[in-house]
Protein backbone atom coordinates (compact mmCIF):
# COMPACT_ATOMS: atom_id res chain seq x y z
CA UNK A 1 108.64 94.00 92.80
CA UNK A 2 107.12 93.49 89.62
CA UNK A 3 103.85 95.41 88.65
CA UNK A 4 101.76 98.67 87.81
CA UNK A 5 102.01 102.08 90.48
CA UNK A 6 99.90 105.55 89.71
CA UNK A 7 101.37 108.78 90.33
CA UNK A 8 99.07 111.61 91.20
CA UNK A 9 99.84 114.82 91.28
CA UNK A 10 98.17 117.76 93.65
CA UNK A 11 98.33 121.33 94.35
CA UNK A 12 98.34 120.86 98.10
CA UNK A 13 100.32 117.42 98.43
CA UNK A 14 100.73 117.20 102.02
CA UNK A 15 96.94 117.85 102.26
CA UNK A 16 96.16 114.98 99.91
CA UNK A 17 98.62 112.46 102.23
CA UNK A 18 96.45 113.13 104.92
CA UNK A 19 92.91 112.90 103.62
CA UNK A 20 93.78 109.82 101.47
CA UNK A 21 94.43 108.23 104.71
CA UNK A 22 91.30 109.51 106.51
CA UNK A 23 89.00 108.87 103.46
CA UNK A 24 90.36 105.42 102.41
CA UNK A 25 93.10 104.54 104.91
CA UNK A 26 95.65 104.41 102.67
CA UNK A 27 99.66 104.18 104.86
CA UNK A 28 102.28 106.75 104.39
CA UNK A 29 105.27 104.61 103.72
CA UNK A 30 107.82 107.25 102.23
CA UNK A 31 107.81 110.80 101.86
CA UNK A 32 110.61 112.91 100.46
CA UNK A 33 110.48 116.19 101.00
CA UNK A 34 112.79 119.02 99.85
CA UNK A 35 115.06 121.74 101.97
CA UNK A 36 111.89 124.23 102.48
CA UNK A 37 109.14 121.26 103.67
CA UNK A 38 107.79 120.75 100.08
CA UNK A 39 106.45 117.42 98.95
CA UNK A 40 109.11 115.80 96.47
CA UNK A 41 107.66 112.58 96.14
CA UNK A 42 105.65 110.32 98.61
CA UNK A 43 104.27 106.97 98.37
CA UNK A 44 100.72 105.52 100.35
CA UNK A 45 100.80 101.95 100.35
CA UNK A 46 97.44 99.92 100.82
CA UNK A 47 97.85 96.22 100.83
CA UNK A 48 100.35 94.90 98.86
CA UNK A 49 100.41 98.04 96.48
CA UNK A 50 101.06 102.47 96.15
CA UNK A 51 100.32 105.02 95.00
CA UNK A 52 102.80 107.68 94.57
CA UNK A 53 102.07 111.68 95.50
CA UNK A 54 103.55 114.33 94.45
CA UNK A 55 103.62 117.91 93.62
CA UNK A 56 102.45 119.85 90.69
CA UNK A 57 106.16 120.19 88.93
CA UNK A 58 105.58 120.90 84.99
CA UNK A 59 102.95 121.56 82.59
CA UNK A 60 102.10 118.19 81.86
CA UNK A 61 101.80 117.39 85.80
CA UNK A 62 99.22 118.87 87.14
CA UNK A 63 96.12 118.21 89.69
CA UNK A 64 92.45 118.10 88.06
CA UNK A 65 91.65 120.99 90.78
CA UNK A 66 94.35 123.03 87.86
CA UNK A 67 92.75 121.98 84.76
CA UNK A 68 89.23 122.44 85.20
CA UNK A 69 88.68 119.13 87.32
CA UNK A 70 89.66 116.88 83.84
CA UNK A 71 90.93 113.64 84.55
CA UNK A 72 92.55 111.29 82.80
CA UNK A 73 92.89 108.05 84.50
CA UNK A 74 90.99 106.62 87.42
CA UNK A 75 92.52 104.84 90.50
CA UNK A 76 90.92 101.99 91.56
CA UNK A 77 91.21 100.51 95.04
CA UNK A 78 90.00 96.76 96.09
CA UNK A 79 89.23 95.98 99.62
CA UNK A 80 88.02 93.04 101.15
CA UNK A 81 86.12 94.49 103.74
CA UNK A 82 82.55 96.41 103.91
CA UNK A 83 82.42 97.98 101.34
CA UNK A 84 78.94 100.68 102.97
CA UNK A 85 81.74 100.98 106.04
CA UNK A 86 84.55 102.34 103.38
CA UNK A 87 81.93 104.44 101.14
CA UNK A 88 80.74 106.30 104.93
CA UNK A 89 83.99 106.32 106.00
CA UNK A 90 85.01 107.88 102.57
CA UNK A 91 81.67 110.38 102.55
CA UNK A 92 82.29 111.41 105.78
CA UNK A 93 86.41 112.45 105.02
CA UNK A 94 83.73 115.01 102.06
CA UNK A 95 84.85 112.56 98.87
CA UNK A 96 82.48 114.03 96.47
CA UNK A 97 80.41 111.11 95.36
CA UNK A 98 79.71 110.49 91.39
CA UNK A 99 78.58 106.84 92.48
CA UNK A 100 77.27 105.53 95.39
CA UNK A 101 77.87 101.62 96.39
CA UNK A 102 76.11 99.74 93.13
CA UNK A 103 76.23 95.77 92.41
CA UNK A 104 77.89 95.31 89.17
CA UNK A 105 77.21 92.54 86.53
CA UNK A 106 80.66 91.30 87.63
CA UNK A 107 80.51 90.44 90.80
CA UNK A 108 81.59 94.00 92.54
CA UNK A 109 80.01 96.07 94.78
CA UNK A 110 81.43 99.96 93.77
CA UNK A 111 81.65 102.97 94.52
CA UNK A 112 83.18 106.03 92.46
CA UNK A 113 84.82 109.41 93.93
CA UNK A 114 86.77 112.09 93.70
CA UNK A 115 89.14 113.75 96.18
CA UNK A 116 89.06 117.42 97.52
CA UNK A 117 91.17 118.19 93.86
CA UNK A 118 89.14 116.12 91.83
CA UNK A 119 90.98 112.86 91.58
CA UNK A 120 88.82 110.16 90.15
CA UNK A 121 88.68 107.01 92.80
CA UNK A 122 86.86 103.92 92.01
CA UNK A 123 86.47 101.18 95.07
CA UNK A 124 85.13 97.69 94.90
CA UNK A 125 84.44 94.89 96.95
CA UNK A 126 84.18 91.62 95.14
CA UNK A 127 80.19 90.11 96.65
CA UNK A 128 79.90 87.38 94.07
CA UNK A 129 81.65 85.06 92.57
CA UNK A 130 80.34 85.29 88.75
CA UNK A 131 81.20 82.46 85.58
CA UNK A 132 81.87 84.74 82.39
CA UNK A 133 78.71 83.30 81.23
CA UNK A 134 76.78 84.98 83.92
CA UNK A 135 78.29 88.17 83.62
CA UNK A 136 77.98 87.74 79.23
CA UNK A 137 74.29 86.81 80.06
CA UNK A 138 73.82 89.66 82.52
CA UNK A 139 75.32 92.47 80.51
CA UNK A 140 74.55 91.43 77.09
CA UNK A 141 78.49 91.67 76.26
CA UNK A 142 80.87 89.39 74.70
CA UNK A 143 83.62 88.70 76.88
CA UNK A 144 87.60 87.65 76.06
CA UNK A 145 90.07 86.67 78.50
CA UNK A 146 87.69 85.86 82.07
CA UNK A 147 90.18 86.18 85.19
């Protein structure tokens, strides 16, 4: 199947399978593991899409909890359910909130996160159904290429 995944990489990968299932109810759908238990490679599916998990294995793959919480990419989940019912459900798993539930020019309702090693998450719920007009008038930006 055609399309974009993220790989994310922990310190305690079995540890992340689990709460990203508690906090956002993402599926385990594969998990390779090697000869003494450890995480090779897993994948968490939610909807039609994963996210792979893995295993700190080089330099240049490492968790934000090893590199003084830095990030450089954000996953961003899209649900189609309540979004105040996901953000709880997420607060109560302790997701350290940087945003709580906001309506954006857009159309989306969000919320931004990180996991218990510093993972940026982003979730949104689309509330409104917004012209690129509205969303140029209500953000004073010039927007290209309107899905």
């Amino acid at each position: 199947m055609a399309g974009f995944r993220s790989a994310l990489f922990y310190q305690d990968p079995k540890a992340a399978l689990a709460w990203l299932e508690e906090a956002f109810g993402l599926e385990l759908s594969m998990l390779l593991e090697d000869g003494e238990g450890n995480v090779v490679h897993s994948q968490m599916t939610f909807g039609e899409n994963y996210v792979m998990i893995g295993q700190e294995w080089s330099d240049d793959h490492k968790s934000p909890k090893s590199v003084g919480g830095k990030n450089t990419q954000t996953v961003s989940i899209q649900i189609d359910t309540d979004i105040e019912a996901h953000f709880a459900r997420a607060k109560a798993a302790g997701a350290v909130i940087d945003a709580e539930p906001a309506t954006q020019f857009y159309g989306d309702r969000t919320y931004r996160c990180r996991d218990p090693e510093g993972h940026i998450w982003s979730v949104s719920q689309t509330v409104a159904v917004v012209s690129r007009e509205e969303a140029e008038a209500a953000s004073g930006l010039k927007i290209t290429g309107w899905i």
